[in-house]
N, C-alpha and C. Protein backbone atom coordinates (compact mmCIF):
# COMPACT_ATOMS: atom_id res chain seq x y z
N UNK A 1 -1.52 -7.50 12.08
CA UNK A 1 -1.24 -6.42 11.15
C UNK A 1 -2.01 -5.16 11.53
N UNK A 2 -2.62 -4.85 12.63
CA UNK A 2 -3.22 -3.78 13.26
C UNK A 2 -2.76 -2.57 12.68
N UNK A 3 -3.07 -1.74 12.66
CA UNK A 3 -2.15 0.00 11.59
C UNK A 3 -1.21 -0.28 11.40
N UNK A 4 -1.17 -1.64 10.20
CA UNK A 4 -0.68 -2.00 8.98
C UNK A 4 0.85 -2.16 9.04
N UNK A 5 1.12 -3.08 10.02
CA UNK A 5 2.62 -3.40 10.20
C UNK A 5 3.20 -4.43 8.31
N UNK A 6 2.32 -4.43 7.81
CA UNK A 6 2.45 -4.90 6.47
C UNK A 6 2.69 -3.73 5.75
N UNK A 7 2.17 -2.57 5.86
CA UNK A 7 2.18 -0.92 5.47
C UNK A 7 3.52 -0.27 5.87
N UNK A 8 4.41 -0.72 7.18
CA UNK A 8 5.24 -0.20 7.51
C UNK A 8 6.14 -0.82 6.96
N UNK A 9 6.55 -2.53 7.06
CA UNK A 9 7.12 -3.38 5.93
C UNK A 9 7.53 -2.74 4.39
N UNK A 10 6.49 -2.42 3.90
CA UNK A 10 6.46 -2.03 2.70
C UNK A 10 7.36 -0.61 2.26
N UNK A 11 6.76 0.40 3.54
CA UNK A 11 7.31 1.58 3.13
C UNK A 11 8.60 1.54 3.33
N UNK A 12 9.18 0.63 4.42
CA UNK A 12 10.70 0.41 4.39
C UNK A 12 11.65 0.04 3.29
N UNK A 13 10.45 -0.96 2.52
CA UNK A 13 11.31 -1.45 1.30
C UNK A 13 11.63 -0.64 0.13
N UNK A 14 10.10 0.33 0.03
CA UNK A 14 10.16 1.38 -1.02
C UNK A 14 10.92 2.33 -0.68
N UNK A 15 11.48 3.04 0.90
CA UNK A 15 12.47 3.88 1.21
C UNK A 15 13.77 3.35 0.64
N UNK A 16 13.92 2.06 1.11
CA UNK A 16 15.38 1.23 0.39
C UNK A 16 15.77 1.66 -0.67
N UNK A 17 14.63 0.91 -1.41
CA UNK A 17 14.81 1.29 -2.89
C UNK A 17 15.25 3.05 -3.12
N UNK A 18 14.59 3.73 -2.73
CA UNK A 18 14.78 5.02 -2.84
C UNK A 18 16.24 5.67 -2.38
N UNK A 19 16.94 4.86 -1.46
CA UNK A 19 18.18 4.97 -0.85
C UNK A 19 19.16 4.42 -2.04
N UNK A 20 18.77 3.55 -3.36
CA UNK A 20 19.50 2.90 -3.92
C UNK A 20 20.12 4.03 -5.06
N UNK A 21 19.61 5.01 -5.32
CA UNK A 21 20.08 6.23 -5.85
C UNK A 21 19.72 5.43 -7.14
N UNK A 22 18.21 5.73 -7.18
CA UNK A 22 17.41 5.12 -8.42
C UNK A 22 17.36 6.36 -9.91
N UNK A 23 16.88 5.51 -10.74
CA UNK A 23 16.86 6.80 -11.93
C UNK A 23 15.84 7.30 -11.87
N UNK A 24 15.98 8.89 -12.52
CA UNK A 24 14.61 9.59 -12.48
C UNK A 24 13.62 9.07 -12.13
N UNK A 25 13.50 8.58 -13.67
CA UNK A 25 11.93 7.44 -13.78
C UNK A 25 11.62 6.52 -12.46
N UNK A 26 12.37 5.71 -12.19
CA UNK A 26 12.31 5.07 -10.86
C UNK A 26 11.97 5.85 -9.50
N UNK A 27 12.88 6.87 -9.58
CA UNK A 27 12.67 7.66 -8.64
C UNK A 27 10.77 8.54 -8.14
N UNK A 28 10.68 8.85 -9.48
CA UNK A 28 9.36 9.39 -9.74
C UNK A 28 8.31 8.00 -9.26
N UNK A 29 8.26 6.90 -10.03
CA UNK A 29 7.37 6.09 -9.75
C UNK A 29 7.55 5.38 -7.73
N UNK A 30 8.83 5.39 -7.59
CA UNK A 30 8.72 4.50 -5.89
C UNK A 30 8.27 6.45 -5.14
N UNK A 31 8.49 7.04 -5.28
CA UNK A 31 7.60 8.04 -4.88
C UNK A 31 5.61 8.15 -4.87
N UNK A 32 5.62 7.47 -6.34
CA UNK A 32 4.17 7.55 -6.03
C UNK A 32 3.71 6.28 -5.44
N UNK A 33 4.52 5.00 -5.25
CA UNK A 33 4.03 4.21 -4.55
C UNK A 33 4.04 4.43 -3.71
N UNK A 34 4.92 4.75 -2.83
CA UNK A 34 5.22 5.48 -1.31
C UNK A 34 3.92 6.03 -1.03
N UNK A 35 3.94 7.02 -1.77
CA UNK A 35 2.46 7.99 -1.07
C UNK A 35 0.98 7.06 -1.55
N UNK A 36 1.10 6.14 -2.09
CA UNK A 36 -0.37 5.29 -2.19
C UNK A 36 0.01 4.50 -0.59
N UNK A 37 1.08 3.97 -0.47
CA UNK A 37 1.31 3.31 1.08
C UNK A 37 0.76 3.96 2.26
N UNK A 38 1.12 5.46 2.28
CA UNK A 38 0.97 6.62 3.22
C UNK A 38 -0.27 6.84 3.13
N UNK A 39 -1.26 6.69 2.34
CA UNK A 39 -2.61 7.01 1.91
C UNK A 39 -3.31 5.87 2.51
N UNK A 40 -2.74 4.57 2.43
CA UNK A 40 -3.92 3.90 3.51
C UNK A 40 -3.15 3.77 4.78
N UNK A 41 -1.93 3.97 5.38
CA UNK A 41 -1.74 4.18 6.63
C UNK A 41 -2.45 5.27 7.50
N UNK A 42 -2.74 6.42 6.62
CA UNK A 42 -3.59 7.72 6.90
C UNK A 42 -5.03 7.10 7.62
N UNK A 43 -5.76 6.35 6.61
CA UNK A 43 -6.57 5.82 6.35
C UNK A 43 -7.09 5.04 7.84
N UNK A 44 -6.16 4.17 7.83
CA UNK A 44 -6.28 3.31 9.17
C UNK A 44 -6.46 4.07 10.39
N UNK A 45 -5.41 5.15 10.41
CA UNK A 45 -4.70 5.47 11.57
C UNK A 45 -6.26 6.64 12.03
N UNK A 46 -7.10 7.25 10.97
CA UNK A 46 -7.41 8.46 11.25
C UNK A 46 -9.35 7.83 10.56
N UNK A 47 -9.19 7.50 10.16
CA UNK A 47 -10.61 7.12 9.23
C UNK A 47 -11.82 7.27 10.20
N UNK A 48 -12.92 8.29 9.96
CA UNK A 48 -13.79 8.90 10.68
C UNK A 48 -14.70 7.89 11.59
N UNK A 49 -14.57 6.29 11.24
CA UNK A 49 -15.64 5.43 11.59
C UNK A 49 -14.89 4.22 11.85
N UNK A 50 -15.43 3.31 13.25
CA UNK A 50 -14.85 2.15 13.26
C UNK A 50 -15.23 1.29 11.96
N UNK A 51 -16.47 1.51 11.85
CA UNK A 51 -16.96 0.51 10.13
C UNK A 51 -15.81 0.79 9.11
N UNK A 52 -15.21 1.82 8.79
CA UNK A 52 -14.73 2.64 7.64
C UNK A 52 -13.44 1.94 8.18
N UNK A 53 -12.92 1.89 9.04
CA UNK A 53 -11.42 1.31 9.23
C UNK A 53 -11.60 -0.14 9.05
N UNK A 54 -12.37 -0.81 9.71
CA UNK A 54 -12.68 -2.49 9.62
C UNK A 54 -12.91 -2.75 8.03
N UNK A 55 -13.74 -1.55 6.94
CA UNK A 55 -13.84 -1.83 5.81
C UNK A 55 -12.08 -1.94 4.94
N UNK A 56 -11.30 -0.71 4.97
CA UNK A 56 -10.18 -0.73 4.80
C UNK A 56 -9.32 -1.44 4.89
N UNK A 57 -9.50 -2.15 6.40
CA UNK A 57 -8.67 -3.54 6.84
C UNK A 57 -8.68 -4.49 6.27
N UNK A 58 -10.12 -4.82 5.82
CA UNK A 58 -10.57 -5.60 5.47
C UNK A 58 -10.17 -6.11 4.37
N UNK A 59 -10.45 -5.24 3.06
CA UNK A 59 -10.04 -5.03 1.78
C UNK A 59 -8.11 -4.63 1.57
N UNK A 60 -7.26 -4.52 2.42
CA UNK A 60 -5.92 -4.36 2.24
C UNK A 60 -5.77 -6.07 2.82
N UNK A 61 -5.94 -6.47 3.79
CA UNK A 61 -5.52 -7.82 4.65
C UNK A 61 -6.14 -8.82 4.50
N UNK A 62 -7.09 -8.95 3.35
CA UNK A 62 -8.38 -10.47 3.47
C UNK A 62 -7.67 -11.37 2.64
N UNK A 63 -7.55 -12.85 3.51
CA UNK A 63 -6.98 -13.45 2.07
C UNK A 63 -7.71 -13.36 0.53
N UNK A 64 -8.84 -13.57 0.71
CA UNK A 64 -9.19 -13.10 -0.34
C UNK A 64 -8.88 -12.23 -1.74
N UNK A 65 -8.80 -11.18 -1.04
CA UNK A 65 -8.23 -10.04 -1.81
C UNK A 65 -6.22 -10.32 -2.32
N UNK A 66 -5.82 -10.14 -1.41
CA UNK A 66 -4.74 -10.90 -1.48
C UNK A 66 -4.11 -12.04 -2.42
N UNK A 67 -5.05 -13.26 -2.51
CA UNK A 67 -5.22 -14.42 -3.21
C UNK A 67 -5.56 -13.97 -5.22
N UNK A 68 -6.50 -13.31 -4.89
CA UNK A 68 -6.91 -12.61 -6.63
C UNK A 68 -5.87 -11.54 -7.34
N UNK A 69 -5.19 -10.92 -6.61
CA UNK A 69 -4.50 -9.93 -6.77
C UNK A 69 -2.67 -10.43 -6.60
N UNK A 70 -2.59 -10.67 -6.50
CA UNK A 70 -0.97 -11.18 -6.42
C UNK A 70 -0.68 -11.37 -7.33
N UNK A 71 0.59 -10.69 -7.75
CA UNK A 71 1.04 -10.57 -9.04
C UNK A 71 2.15 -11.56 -8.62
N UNK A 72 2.46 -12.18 -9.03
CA UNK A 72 3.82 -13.27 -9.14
C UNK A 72 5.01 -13.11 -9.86
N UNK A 73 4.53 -12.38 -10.75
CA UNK A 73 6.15 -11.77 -11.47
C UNK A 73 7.22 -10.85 -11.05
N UNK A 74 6.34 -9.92 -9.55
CA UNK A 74 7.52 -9.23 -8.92
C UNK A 74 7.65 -10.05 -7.33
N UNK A 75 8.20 -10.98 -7.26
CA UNK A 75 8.63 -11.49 -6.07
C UNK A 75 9.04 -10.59 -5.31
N UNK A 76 10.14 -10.04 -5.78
CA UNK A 76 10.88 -9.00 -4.67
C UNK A 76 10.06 -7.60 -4.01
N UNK A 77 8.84 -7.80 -4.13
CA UNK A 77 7.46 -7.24 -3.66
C UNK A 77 7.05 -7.75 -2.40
N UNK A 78 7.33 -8.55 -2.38
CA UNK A 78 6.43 -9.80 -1.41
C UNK A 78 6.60 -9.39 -0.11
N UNK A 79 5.65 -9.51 0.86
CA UNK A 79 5.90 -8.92 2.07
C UNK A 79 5.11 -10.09 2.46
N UNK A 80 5.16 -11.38 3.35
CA UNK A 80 4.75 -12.57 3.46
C UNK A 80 3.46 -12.71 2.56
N UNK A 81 2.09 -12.94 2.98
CA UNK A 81 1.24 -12.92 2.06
C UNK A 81 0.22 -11.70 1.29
N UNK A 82 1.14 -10.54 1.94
CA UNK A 82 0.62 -9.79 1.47
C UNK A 82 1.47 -8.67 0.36
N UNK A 83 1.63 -8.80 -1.22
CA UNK A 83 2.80 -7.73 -1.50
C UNK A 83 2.88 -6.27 -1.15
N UNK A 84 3.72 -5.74 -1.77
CA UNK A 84 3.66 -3.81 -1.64
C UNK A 84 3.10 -3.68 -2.85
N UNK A 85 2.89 -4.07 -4.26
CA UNK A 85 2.07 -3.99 -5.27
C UNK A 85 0.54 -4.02 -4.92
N UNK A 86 0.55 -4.81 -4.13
CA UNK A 86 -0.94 -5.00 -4.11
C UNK A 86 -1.72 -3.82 -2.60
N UNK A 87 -0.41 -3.41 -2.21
CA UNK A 87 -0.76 -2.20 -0.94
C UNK A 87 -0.85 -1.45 -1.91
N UNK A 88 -0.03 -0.65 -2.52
CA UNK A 88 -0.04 0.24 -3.32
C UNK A 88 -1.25 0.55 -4.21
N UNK A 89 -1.95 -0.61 -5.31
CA UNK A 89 -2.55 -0.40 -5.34
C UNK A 89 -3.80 -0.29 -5.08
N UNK A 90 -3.88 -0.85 -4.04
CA UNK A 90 -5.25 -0.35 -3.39
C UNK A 90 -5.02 1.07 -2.49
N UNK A 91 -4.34 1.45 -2.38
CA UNK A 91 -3.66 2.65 -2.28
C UNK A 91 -4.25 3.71 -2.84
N UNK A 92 -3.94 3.39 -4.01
CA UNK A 92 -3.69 4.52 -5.66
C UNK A 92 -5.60 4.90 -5.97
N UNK A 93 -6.30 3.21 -5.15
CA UNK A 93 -7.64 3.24 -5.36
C UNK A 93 -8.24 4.38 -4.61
N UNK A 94 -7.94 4.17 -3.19
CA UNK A 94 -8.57 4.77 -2.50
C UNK A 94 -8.33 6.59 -2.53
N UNK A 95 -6.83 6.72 -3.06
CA UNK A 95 -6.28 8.34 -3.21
C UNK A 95 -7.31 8.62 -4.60
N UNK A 96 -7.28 7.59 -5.67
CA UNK A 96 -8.41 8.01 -6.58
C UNK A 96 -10.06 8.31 -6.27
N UNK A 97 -10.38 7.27 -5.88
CA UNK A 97 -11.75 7.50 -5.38
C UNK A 97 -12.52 7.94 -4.25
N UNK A 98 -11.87 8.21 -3.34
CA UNK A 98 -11.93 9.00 -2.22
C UNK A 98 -11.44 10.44 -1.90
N UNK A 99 -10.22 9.93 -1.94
CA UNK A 99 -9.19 11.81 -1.80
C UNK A 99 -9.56 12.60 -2.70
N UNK A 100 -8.82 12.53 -3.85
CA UNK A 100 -9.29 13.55 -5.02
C UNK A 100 -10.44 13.97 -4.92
N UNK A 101 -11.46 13.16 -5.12
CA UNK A 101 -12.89 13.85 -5.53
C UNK A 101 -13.44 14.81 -4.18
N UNK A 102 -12.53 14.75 -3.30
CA UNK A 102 -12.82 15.60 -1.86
C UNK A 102 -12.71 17.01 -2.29
């Protein structure tokens, strides 16, 4: 999963969806998932420190993380063991606690 072929997975599915000529509301929300996706692909691809990328990796791809966080009620999320819910939001984390406050 090296610069997040689970990240590229994902954004394909959320483009789909977006191709499905979704409603507003829908539309608005797979947009902001999208850009939480794009926010740790950024992340990977550009992140100032090998530590800082291995940390990122770490925390998007550990079973661990993975294992606690899996929501089971949206299957159609699922990207083998890792979902797009659970990219996303660690996503949404890092655009919160990192980006913004920049």
């Amino acid at each position: 999963m090296e610069n997040g072929i689970g990240l590229d997975a994902a954004e394909k599915q959320i483009l789909d969806q977006l191709n499905e000529d979704p409603t507003d509301v829908q539309r608005s929300e797979l947009r902001k998932m999208l850009k939480n996706i794009r926010v740790l692909g950024h992340l990977l691809a550009h992140c100032p420190s090998d530590a800082g990328k291995e940390h990122i990796r770490e925390t998007i791809f550990s079973p661990d993380y993975r294992t606690e966080n899996r929501d089971d009620s949206k299957p159609w999320l699922d990207i083998g063991t890792t979902t797009v819910e659970m990219l996303v939001q660690q996503g949404q984390f890092y655009d919160t606690f990192l980006i913004r406050p920049c």
